[in-house]
C-alpha atoms as a PDB file:
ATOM      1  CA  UNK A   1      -7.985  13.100   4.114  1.00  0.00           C
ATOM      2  CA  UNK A   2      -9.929  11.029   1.615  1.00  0.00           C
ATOM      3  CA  UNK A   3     -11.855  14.224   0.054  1.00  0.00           C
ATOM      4  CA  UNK A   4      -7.767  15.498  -0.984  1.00  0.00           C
ATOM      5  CA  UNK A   5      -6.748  12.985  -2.782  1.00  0.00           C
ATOM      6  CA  UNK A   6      -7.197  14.463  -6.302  1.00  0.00           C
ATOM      7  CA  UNK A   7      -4.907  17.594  -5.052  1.00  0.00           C
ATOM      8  CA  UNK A   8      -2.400  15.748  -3.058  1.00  0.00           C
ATOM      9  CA  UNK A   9      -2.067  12.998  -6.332  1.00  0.00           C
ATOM     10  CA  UNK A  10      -1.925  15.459  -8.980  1.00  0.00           C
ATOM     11  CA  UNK A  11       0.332  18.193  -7.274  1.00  0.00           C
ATOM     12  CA  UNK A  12       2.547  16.083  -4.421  1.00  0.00           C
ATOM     13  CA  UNK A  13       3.274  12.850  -5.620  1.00  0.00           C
ATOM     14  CA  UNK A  14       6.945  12.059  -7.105  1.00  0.00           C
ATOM     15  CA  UNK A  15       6.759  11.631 -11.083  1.00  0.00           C
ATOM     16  CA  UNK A  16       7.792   8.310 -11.197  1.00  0.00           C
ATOM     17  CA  UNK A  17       4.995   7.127  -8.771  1.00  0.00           C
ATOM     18  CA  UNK A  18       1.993   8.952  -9.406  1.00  0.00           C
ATOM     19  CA  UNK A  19      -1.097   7.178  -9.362  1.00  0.00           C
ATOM     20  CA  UNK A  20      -3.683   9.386 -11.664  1.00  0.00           C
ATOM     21  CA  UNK A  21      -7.316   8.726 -11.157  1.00  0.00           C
ATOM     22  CA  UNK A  22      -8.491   5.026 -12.507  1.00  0.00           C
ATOM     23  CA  UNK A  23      -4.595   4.102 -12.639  1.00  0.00           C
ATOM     24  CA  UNK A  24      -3.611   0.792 -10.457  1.00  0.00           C
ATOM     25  CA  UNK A  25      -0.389  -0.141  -9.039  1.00  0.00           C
ATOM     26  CA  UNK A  26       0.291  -3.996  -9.277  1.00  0.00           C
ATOM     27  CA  UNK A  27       2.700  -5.244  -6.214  1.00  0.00           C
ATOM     28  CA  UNK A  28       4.240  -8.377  -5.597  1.00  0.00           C
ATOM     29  CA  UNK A  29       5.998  -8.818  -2.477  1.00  0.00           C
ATOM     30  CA  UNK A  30       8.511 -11.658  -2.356  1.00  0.00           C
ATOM     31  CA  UNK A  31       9.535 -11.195   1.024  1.00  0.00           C
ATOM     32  CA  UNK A  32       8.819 -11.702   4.788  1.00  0.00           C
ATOM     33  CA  UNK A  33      10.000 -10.949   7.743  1.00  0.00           C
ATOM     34  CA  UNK A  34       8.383 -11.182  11.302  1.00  0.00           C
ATOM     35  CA  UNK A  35       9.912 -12.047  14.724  1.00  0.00           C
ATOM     36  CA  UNK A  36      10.340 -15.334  13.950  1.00  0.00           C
ATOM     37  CA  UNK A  37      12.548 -14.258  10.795  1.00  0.00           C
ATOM     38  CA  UNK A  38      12.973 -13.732   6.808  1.00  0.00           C
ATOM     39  CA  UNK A  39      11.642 -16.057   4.628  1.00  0.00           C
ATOM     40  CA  UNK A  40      10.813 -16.111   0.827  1.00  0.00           C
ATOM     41  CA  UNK A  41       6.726 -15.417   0.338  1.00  0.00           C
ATOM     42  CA  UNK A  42       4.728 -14.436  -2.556  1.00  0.00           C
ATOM     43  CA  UNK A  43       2.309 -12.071  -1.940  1.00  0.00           C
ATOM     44  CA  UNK A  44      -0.067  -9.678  -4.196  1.00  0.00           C
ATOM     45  CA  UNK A  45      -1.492  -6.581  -3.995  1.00  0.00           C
ATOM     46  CA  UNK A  46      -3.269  -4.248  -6.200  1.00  0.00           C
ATOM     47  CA  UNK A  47      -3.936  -0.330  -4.982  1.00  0.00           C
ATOM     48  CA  UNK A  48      -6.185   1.620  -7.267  1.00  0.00           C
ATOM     49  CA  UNK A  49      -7.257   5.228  -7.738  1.00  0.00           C
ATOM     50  CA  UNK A  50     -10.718   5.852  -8.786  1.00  0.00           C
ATOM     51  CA  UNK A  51     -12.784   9.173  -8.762  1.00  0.00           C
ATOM     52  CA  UNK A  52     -10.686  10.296  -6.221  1.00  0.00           C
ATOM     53  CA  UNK A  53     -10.477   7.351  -3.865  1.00  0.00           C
ATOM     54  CA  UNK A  54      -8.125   4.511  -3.454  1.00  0.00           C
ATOM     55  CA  UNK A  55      -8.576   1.068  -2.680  1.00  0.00           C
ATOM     56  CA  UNK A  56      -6.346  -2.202  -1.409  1.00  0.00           C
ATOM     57  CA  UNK A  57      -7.187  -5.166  -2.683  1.00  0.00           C
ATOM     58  CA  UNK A  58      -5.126  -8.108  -1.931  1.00  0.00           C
ATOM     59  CA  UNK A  59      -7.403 -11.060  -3.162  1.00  0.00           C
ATOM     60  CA  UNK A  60      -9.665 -11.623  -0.214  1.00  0.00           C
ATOM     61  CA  UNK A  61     -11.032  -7.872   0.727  1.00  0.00           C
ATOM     62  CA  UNK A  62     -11.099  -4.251  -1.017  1.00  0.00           C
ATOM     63  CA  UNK A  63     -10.769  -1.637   0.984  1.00  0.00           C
ATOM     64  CA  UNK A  64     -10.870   2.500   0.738  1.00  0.00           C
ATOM     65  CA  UNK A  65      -7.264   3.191   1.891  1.00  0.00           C
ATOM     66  CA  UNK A  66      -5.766   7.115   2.585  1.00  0.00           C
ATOM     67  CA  UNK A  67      -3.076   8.183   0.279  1.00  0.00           C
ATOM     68  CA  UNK A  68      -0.184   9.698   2.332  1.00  0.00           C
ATOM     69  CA  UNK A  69       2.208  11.720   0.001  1.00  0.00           C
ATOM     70  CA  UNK A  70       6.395  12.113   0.712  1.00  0.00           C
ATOM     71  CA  UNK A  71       9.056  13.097  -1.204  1.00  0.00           C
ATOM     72  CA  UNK A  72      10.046   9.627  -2.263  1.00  0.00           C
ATOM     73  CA  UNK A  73       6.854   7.840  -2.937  1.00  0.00           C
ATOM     74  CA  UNK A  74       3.516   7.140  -1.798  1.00  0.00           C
ATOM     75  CA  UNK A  75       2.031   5.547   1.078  1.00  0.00           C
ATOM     76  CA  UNK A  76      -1.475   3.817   1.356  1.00  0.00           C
ATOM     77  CA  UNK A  77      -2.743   3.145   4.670  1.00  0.00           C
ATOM     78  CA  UNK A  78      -5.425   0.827   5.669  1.00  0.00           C
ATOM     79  CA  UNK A  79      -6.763   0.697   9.287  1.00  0.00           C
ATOM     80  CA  UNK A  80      -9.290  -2.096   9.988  1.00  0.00           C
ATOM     81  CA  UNK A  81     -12.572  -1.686  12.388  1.00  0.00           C
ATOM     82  CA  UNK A  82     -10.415  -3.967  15.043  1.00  0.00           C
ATOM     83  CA  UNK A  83      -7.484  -0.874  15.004  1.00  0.00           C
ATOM     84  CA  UNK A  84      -4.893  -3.161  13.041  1.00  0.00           C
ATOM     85  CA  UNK A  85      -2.839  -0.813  10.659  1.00  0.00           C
ATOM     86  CA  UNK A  86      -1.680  -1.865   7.299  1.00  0.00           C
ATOM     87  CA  UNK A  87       1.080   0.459   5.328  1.00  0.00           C
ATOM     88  CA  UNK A  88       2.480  -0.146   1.955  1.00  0.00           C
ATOM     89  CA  UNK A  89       4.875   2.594   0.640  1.00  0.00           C
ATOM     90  CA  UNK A  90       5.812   2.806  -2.809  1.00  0.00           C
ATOM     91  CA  UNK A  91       8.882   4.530  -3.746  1.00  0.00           C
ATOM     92  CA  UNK A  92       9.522   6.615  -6.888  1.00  0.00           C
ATOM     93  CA  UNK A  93      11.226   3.787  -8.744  1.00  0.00           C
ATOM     94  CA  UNK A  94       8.075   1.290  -7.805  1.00  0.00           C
ATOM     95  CA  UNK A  95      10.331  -0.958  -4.861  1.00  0.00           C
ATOM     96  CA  UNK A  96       7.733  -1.342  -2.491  1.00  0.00           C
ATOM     97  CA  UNK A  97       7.129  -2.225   1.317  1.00  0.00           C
ATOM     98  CA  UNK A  98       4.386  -3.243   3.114  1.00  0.00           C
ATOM     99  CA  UNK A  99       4.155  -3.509   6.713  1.00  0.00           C
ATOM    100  CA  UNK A 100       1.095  -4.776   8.498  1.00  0.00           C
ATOM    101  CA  UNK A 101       0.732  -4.185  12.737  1.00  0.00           C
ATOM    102  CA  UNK A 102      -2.339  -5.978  14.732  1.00  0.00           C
ATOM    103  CA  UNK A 103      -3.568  -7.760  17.953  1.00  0.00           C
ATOM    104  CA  UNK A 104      -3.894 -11.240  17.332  1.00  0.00           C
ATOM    105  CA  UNK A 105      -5.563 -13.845  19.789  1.00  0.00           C
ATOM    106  CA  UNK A 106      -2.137 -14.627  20.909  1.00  0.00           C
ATOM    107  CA  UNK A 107      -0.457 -10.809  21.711  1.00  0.00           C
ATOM    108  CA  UNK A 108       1.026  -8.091  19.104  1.00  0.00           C
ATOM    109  CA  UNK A 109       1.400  -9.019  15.712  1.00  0.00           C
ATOM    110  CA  UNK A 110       3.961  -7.075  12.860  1.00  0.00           C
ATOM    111  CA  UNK A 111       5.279  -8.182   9.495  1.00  0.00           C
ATOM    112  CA  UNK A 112       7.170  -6.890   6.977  1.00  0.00           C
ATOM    113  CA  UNK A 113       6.912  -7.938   3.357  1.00  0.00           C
ATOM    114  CA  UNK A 114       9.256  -6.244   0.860  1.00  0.00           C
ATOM    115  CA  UNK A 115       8.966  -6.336  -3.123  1.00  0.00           C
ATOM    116  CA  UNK A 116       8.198  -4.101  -6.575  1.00  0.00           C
ATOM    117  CA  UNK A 117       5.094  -2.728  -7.827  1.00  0.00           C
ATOM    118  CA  UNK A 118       4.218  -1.753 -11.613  1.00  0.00           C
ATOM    119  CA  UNK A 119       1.648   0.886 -12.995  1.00  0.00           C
ATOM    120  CA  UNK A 120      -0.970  -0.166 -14.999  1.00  0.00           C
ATOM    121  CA  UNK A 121      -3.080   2.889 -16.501  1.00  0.00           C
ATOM    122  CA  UNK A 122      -6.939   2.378 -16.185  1.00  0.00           C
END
């Protein structure tokens, strides 16, 4: 999937959210919601293209994330060595949700953060 991402940026993406090579989205989620309910949370996220691979990179790890393309936006999904899955979507007019599944030492885990991203060309 990762060897694509040129092809699948440049010819799939919506307009409004295309992420050309060296370009980096900027998200801040204000948002969360779990099973224990909604609450008001900043969080920040940066996802970068570069030479044809993208990255997360929320403060305390980068990681090489797959670029999944739709009609309405882009998604970025990370999955960890332990099998959690991380997805942030950003839609063609840069709203933006990220929702993060796991295994925590207490049972499943899943979050949803919700918020706006803005493009910032490299």
């Amino acid at each position: 999937m990762r060897a694509l991402l040129p092809l699948l940026l440049l010819a799939a993406a919506p307009a409004a959210a295309q992420t050309p090579a060296g370009d980096s989205l900027f998200c801040k989620f204000d948002r969360l919601c779990s099973s224990e309910g909604c609450e008001d949370a900043e969080y920040f996220l940066e996802l970068r293209v570069d030479a044809g691979e993208a990255f997360f990179n929320d403060g305390e790890r980068t990681v090489e994330v797959d670029i999944i393309t739709g009609r309405d936006g882009l998604s970025f999904l990370d999955i960890d060595e332990a099998g959690n899955l991380s997805l942030t979507t950003v839609y063609q007019d840069f709203s933006a949700a990220l929702s993060a599944h796991g295994i925590g030492p207490e049972g499943p885990t899943s979050v949803l953060r919700t918020g706006a991203c803005r493009r910032e060309h490299g």
